[in-house]
Protein backbone atom coordinates (compact mmCIF):
# COMPACT_ATOMS: atom_id res chain seq x y z
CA UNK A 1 49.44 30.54 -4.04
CA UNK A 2 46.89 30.29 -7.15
CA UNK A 3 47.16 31.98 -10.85
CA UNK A 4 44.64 32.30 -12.78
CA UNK A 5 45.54 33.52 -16.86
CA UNK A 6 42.96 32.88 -19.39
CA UNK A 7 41.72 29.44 -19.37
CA UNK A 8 44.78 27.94 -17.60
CA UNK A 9 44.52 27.37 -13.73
CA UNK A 10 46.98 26.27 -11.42
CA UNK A 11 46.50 25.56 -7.57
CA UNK A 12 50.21 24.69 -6.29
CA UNK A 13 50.60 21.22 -8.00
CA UNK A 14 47.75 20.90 -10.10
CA UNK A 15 46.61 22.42 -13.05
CA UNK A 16 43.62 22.94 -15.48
CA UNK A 17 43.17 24.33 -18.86
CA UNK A 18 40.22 24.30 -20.89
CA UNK A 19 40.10 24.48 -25.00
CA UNK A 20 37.28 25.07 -27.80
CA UNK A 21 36.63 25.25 -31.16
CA UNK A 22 33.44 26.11 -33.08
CA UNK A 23 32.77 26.54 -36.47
CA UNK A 24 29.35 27.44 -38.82
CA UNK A 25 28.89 28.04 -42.34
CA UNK A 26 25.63 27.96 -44.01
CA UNK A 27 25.58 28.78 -47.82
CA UNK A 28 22.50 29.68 -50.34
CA UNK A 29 22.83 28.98 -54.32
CA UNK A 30 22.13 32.25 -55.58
CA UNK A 31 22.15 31.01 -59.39
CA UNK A 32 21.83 27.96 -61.14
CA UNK A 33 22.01 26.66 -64.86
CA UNK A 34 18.56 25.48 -64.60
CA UNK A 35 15.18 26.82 -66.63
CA UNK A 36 12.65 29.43 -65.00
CA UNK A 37 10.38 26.67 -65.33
CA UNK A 38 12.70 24.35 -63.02
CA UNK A 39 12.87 26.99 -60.61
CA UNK A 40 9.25 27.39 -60.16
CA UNK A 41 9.35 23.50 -58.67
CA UNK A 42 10.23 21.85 -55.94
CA UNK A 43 13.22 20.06 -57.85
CA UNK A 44 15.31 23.45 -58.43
CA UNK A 45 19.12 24.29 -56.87
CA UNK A 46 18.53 27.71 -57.18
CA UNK A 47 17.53 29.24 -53.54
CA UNK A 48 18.72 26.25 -51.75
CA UNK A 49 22.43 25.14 -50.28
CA UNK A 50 25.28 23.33 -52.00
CA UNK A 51 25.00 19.34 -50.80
CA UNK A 52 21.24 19.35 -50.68
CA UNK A 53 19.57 15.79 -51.00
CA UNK A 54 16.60 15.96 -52.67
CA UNK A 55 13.87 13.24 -52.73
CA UNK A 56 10.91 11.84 -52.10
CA UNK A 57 9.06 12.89 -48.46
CA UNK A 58 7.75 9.37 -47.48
CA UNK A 59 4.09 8.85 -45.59
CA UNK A 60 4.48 5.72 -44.26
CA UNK A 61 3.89 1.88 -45.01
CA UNK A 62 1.24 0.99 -47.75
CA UNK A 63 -1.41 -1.30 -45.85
CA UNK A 64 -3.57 -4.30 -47.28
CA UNK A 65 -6.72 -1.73 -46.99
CA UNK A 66 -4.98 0.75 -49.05
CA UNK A 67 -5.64 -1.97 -51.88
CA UNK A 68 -8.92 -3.06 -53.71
CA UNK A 69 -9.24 -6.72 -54.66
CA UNK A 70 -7.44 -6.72 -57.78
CA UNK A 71 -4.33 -5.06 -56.63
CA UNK A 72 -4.84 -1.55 -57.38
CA UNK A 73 -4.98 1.25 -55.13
CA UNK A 74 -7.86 2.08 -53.26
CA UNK A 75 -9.57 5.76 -54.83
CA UNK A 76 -7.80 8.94 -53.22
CA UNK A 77 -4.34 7.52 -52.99
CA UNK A 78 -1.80 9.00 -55.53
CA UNK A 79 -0.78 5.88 -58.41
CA UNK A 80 2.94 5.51 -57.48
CA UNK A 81 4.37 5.11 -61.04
CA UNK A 82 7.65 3.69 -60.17
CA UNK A 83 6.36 0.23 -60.67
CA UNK A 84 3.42 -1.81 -58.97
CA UNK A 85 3.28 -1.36 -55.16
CA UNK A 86 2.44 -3.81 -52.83
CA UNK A 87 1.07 -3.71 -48.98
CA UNK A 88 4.60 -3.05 -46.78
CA UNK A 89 5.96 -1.16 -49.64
CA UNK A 90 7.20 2.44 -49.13
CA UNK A 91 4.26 5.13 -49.94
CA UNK A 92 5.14 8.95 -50.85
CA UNK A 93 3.99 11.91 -50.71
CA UNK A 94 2.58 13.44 -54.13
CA UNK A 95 4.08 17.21 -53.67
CA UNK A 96 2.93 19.01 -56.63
CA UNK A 97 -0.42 17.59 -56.22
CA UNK A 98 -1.27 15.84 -59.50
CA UNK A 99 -2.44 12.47 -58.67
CA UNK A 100 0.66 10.56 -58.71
CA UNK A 101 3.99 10.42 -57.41
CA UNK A 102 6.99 10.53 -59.74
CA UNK A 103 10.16 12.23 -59.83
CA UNK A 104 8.34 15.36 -60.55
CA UNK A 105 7.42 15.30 -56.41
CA UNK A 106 10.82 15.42 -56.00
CA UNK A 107 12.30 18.27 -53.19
CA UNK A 108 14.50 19.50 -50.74
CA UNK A 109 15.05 17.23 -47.97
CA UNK A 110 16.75 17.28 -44.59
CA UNK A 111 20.16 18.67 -44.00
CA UNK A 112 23.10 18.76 -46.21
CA UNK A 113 25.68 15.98 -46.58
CA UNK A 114 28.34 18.43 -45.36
CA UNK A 115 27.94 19.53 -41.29
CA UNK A 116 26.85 23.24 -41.22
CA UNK A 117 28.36 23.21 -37.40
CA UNK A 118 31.49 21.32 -36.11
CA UNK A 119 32.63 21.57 -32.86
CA UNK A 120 34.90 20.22 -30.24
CA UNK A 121 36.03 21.05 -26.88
CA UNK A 122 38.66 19.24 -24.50
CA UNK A 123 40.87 19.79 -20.73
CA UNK A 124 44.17 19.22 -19.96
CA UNK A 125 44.50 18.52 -15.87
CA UNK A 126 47.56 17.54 -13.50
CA UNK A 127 47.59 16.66 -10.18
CA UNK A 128 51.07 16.16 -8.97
CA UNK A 129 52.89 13.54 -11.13
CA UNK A 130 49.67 12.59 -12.84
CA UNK A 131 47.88 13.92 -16.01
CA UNK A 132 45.03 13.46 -17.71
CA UNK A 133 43.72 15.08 -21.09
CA UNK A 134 40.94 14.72 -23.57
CA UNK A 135 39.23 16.00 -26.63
CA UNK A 136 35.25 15.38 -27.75
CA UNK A 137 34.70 16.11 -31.36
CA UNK A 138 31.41 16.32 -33.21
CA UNK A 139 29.27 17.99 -35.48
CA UNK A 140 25.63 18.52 -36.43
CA UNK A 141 23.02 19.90 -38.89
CA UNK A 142 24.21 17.19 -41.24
CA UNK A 143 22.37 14.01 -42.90
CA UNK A 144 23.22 11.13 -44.62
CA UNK A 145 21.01 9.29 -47.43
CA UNK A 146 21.49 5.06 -46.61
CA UNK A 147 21.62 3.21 -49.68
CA UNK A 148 22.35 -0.23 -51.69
CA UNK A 149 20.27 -3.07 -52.83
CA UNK A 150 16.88 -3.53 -50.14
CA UNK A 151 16.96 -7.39 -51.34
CA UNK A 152 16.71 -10.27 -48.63
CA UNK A 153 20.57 -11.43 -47.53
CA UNK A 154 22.00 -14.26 -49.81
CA UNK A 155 19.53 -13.06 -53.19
CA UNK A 156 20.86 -10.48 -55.96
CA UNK A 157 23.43 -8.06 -55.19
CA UNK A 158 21.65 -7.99 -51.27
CA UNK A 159 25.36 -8.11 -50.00
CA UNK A 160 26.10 -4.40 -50.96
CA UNK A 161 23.34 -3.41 -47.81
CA UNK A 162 23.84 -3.67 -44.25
CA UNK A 163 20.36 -5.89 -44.16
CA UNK A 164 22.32 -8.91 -42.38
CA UNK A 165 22.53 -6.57 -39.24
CA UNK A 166 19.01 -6.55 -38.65
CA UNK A 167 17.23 -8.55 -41.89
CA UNK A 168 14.35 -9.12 -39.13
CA UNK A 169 13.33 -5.30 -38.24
CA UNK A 170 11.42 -5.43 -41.68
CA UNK A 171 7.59 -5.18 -42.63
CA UNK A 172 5.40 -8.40 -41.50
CA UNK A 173 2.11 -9.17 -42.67
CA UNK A 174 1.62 -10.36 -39.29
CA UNK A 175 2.23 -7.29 -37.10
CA UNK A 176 1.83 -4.13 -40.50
CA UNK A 177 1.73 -1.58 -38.34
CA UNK A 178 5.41 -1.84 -36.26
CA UNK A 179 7.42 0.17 -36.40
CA UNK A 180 10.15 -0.82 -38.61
CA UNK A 181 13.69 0.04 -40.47
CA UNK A 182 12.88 -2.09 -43.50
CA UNK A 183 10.18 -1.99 -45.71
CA UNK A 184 8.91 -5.08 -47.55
CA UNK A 185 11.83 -7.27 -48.56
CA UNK A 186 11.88 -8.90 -51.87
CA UNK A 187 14.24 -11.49 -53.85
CA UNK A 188 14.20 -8.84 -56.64
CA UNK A 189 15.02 -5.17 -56.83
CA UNK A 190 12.00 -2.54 -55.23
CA UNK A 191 12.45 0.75 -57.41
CA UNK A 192 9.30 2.35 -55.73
CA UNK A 193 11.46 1.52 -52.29
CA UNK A 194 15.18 2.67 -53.70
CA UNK A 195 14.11 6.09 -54.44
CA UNK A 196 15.65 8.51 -52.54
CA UNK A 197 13.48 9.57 -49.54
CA UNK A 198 13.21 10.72 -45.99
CA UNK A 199 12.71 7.08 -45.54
CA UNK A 200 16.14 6.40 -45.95
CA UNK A 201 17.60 10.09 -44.96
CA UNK A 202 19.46 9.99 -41.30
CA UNK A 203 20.68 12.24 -39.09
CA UNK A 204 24.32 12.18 -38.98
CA UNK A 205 25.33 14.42 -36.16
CA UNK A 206 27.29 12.88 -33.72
CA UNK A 207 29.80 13.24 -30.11
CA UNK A 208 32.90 11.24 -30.35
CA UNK A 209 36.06 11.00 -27.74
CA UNK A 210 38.78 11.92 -30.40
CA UNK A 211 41.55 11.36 -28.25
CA UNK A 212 42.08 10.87 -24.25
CA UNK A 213 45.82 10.83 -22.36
CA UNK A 214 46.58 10.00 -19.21
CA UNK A 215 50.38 10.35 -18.19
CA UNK A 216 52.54 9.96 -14.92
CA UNK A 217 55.88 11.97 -14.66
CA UNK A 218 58.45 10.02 -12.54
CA UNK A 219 59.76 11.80 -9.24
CA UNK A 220 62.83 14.00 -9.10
CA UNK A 221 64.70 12.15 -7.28
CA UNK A 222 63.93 8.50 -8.94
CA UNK A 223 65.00 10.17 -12.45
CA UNK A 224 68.48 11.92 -11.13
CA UNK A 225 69.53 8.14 -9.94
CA UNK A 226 68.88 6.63 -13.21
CA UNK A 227 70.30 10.00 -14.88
CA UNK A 228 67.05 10.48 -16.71
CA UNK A 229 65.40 14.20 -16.78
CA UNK A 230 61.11 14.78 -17.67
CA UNK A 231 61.25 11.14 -17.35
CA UNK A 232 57.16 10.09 -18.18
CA UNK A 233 55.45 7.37 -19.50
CA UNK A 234 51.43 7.93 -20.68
CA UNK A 235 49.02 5.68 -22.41
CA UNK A 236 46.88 7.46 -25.14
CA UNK A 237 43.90 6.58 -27.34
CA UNK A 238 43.28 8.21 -30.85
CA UNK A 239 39.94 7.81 -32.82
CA UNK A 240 40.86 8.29 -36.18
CA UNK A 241 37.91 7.60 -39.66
CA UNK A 242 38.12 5.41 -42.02
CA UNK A 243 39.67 7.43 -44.32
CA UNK A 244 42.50 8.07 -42.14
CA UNK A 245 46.25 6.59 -42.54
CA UNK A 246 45.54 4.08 -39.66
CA UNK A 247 42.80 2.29 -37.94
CA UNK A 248 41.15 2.45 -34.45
């Protein structure tokens, strides 16, 4: 014999049951202390959602033939006016289209720093004495802006980066045009390279096993000789954040 209810099956001694959860919110600043001037640019709140990162849209690597012989830019190139660039430095977009990039070219940039879509989904099975259960957790339309000190490891404050990881994914002189993580490193601080940018914006979404089970319930007749009853043992997993009351 077989029942079938909802998401719950059972076929003599096993059993299945399926769970879900899904959740979306999407919000839209409808007003904002700001000046009709401000929200005219691309720098305003108004019109856009709460936990928007705004910043710079980044173009790319500056190369040595974006540079003339006395270290200015070559003509058609936007002056970056955070301080003097260099060839391997990070190069921006000018958005309102006046000849230079500041924090006027500002804007609206990926997704918000809060998930517009969580999600998870899990089973619970038996077969006979054994069971097995486990839950995926994740969420998605979400970003997350990297930052600290871009400085070579050992100089400055370089320690508050993750740059030890992988110091040598960085520009090189030798091979410009890789593709790389990290821009030209530099014993002192880059502020043309620490602005906030799609440069340094990541996707955060993400699938994670939050927890797994697996469990084995003794037989009948082994518990009623030790005088035990639901006699089990199990060995579980739990992956909790960092914020969390304990560790993984």
């Amino acid at each position: 014999a077989q029942c079938l209810v909802g998401s719950e099956m059972c076929i003599r001694d096993s059993f299945l049951s399926l769970r879900g959860n899904f959740t979306f919110s999407r919000n839209k600043i409808l007003e904002y202390d700001e000046s009709e001037a401000m929200k005219q640019t691309t720098r305003a709140r108004t019109g856009n959602p709460l936990n928007t990162y705004y910043g710079l849209k980044a173009v790319g690597l500056f190369q040595e033939e974006d540079f003339k012989a006395d270290g200015t830019l070559v003509d058609g190139i936007p002056n970056h006016t955070f301080e003097q660039v260099k060839p391997g430095d990070i190069r921006y977009e000018d958005t309102n289209h006046d000849g230079k990039v500041d924090t006027y070219d500002y804007q609206p940039i990926g997704r918000p720093s809060v998930p517009e879509i969580v999600y998870g989904f899990g089973f619970s099975a038996r077969w006979k004495s054994f069971d097995f259960s486990a839950f995926f957790q994740g969420s998605t339309n979400v970003s997350n802006m990297i930052q600290g000190d871009m400085l070579i490891p050992g100089s400055g404050g370089g320690g508050l980066g993750n740059i030890y990881a992988n110091c040598d994914d960085r520009w090189d002189p030798n091979d410009p045009y890789r593709q790389v993580f990290w821009p030209r490193l530099s014993t002192n601080k880059s502020s043309n390279n620490m602005q906030y940018s799609t440069w340094w914006l990541k996707d955060a979404s993400y699938l994670r096993l939050k927890n797994v089970e697996v469990g084995y319930t003794f037989p009948k007749k082994w518990q009623k000789a030790a005088m035990m009853r639901d006699a089990r043992i199990s060995v579980s997993y739990t992956h909790l954040r960092a914020h969390e009351t304990l560790s993984d």
